[in-house]
C-alpha atoms as a PDB file:
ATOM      1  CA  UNK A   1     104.750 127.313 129.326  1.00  0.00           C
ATOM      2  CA  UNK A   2     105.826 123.708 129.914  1.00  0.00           C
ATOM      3  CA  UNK A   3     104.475 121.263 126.772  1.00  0.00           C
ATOM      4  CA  UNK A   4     103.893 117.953 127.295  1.00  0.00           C
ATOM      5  CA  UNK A   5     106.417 115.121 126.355  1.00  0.00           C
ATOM      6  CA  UNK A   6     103.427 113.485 123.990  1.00  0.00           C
ATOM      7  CA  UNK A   7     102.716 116.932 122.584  1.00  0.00           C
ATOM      8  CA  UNK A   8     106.629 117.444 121.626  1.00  0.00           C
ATOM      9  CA  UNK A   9     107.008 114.092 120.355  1.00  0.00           C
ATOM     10  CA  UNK A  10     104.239 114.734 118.295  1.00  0.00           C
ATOM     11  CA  UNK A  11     104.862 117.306 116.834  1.00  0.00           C
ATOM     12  CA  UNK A  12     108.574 117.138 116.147  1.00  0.00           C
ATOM     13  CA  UNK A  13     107.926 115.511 112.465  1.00  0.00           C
ATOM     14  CA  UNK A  14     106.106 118.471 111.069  1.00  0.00           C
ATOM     15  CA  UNK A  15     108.195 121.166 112.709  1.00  0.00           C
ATOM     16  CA  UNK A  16     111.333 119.246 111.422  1.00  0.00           C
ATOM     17  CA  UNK A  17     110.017 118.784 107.829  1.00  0.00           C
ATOM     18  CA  UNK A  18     108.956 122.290 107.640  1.00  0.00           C
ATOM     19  CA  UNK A  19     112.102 124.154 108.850  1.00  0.00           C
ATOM     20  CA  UNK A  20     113.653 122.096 106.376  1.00  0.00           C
ATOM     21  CA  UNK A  21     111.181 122.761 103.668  1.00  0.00           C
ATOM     22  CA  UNK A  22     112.268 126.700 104.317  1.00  0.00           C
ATOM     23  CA  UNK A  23     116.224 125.494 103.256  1.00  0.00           C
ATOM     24  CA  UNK A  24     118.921 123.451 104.321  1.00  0.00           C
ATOM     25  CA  UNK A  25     120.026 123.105 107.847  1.00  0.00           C
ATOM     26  CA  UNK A  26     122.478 121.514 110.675  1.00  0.00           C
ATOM     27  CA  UNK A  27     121.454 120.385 114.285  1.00  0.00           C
ATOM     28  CA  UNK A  28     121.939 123.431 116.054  1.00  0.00           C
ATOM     29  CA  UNK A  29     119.929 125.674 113.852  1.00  0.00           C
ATOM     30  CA  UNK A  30     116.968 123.696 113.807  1.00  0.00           C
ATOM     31  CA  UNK A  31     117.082 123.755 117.805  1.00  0.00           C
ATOM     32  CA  UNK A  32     117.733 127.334 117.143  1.00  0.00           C
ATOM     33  CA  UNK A  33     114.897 128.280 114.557  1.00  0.00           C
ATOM     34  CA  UNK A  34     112.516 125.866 116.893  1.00  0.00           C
ATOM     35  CA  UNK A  35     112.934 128.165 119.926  1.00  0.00           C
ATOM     36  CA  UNK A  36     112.542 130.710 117.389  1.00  0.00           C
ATOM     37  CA  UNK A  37     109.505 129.770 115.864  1.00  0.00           C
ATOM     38  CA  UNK A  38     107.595 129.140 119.344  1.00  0.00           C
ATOM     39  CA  UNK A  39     108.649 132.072 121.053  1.00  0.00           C
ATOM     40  CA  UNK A  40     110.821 130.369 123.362  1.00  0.00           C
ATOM     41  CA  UNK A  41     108.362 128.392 124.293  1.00  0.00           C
ATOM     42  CA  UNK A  42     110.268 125.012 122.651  1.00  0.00           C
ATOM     43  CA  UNK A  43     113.266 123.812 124.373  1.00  0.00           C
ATOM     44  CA  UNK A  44     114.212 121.669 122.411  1.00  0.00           C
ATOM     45  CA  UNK A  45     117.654 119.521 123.111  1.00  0.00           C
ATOM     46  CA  UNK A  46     119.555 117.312 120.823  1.00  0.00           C
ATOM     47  CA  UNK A  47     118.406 114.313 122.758  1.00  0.00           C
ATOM     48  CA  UNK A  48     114.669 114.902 121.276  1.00  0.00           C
ATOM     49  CA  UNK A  49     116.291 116.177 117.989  1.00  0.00           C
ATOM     50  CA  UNK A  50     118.091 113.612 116.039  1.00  0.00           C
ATOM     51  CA  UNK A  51     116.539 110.421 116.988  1.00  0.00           C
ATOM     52  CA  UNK A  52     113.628 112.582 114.486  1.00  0.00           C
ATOM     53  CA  UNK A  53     116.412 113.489 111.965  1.00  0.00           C
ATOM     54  CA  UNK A  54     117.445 110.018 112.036  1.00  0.00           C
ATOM     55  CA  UNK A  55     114.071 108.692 111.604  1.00  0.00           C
ATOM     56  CA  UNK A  56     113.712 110.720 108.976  1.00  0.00           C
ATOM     57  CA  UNK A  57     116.763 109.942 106.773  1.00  0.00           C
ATOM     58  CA  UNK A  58     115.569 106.192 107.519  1.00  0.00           C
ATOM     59  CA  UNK A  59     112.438 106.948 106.361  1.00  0.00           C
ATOM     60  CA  UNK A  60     113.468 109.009 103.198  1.00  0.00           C
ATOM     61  CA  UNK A  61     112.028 112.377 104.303  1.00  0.00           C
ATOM     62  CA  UNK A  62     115.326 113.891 104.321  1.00  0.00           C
ATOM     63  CA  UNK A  63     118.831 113.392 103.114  1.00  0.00           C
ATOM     64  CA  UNK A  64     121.942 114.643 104.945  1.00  0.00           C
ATOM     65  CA  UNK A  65     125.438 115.628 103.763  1.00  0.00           C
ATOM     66  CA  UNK A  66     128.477 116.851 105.465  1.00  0.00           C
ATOM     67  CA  UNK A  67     130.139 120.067 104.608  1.00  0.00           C
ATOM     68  CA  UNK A  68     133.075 121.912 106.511  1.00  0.00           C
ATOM     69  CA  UNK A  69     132.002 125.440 108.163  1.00  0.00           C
ATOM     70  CA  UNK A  70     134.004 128.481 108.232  1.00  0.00           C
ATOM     71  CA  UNK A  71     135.465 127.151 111.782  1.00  0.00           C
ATOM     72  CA  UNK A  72     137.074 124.352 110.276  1.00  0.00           C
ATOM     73  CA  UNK A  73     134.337 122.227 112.151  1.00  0.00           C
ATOM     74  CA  UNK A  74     132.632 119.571 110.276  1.00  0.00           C
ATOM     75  CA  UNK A  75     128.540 119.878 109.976  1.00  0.00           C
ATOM     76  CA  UNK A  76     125.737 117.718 109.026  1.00  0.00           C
ATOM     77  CA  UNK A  77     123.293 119.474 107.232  1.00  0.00           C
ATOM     78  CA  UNK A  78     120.088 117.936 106.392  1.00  0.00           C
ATOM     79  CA  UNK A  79     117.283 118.718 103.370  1.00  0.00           C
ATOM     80  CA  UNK A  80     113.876 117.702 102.694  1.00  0.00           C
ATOM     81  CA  UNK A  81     113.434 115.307  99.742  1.00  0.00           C
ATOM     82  CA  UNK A  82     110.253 115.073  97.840  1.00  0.00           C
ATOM     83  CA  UNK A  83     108.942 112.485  99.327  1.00  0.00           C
ATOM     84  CA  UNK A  84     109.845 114.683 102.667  1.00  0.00           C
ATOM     85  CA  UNK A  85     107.339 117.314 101.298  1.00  0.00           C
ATOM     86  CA  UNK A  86     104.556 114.642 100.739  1.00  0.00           C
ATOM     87  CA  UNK A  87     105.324 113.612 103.897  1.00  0.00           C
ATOM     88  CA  UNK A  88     104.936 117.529 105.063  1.00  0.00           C
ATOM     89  CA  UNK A  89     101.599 118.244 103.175  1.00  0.00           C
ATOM     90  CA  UNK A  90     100.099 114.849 104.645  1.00  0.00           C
ATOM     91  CA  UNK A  91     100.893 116.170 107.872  1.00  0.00           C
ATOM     92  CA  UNK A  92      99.862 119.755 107.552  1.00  0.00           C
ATOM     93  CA  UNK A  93      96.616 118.155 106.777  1.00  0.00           C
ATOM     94  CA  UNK A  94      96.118 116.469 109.443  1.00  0.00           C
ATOM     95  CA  UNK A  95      97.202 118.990 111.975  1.00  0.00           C
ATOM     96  CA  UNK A  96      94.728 121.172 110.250  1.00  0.00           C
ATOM     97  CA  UNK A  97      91.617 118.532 111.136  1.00  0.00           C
ATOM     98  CA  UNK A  98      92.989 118.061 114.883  1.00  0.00           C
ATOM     99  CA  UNK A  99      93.560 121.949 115.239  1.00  0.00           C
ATOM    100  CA  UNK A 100      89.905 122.759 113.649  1.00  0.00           C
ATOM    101  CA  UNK A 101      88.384 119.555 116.235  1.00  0.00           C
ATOM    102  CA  UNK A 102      89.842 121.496 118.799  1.00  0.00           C
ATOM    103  CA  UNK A 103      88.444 124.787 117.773  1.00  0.00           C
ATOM    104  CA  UNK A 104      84.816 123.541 117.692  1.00  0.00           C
ATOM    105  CA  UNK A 105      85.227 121.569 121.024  1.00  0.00           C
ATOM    106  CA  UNK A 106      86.807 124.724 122.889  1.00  0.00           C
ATOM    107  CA  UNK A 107      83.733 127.229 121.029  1.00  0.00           C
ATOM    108  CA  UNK A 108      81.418 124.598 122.020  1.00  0.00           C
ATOM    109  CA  UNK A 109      82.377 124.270 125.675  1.00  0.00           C
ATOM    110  CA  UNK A 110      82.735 128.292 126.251  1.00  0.00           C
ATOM    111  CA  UNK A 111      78.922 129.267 125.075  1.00  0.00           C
ATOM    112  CA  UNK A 112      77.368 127.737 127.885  1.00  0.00           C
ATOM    113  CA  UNK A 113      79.666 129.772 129.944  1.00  0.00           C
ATOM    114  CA  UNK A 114      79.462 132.872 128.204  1.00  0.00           C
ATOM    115  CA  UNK A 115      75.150 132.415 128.363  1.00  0.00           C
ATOM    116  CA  UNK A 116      76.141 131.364 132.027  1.00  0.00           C
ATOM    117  CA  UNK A 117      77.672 134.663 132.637  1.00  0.00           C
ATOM    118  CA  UNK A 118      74.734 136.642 130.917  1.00  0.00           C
ATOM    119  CA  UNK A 119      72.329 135.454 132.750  1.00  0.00           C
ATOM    120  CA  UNK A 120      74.145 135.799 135.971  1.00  0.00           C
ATOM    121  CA  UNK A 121      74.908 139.519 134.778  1.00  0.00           C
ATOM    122  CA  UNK A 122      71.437 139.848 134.344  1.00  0.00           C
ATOM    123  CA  UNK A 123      70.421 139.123 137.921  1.00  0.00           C
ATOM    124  CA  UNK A 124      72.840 141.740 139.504  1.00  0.00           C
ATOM    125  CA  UNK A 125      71.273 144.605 137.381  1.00  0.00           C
END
């Protein structure tokens, strides 16, 4: 399953802020625990990654530090700040009220079509 561009984009601030929210992390892992998450559904690539980790350290979501890993390698890891996890609960909420608009619109549209196939059942009897 292919997502659109808009839908990733929009999206990527509550994913990021909530992976975070769950403990500290680098690049990788987030891209990682993404593809995770979505049953490999999410490809996400560090092209559509840090411009949202950047915009989020701008923005005071999250902070970033660097520590050294066990390979010597040097690796920015990045966690949520409080104002991240107002940020978070703000959009939890309104995910919620698009995801429960959705709902009714999608239960709406498929009663005619169930009563549609009823009736049509009906006539074959």
């Amino acid at each position: 399953m292919d997502f659109s561009k808009d839908l990733m984009a929009a999206s990527s601030t509550p994913i990021v802020l909530a992976i975070l929210a769950e403990g500290d992390s680098y690049g990788y892992a987030i891209l990682k625990r993404v593809q995770e998450l979505s049953g490999g559904h999410m490809q996400w690539t560090d092209g559509m990654l840090y411009p949202v980790l950047h915009r989020l350290e701008r923005l005071g979501h999250i902070e970033a530090r660097w520590e050294v890993a066990e390979s010597g390698r040097r690796r920015k890891y990045y966690r949520v700040t409080s104002g991240g996890r107002r940020q978070l609960a703000e959009e939890r909420r309104q995910w919620e009220a698009v995801d429960a608009t959705l709902r009714g619109i999608w239960h709406a549209l498929s009663e005619p079509v169930a009563r549609a196939a009823s009736s049509l059942g009906g006539a074959f009897r």
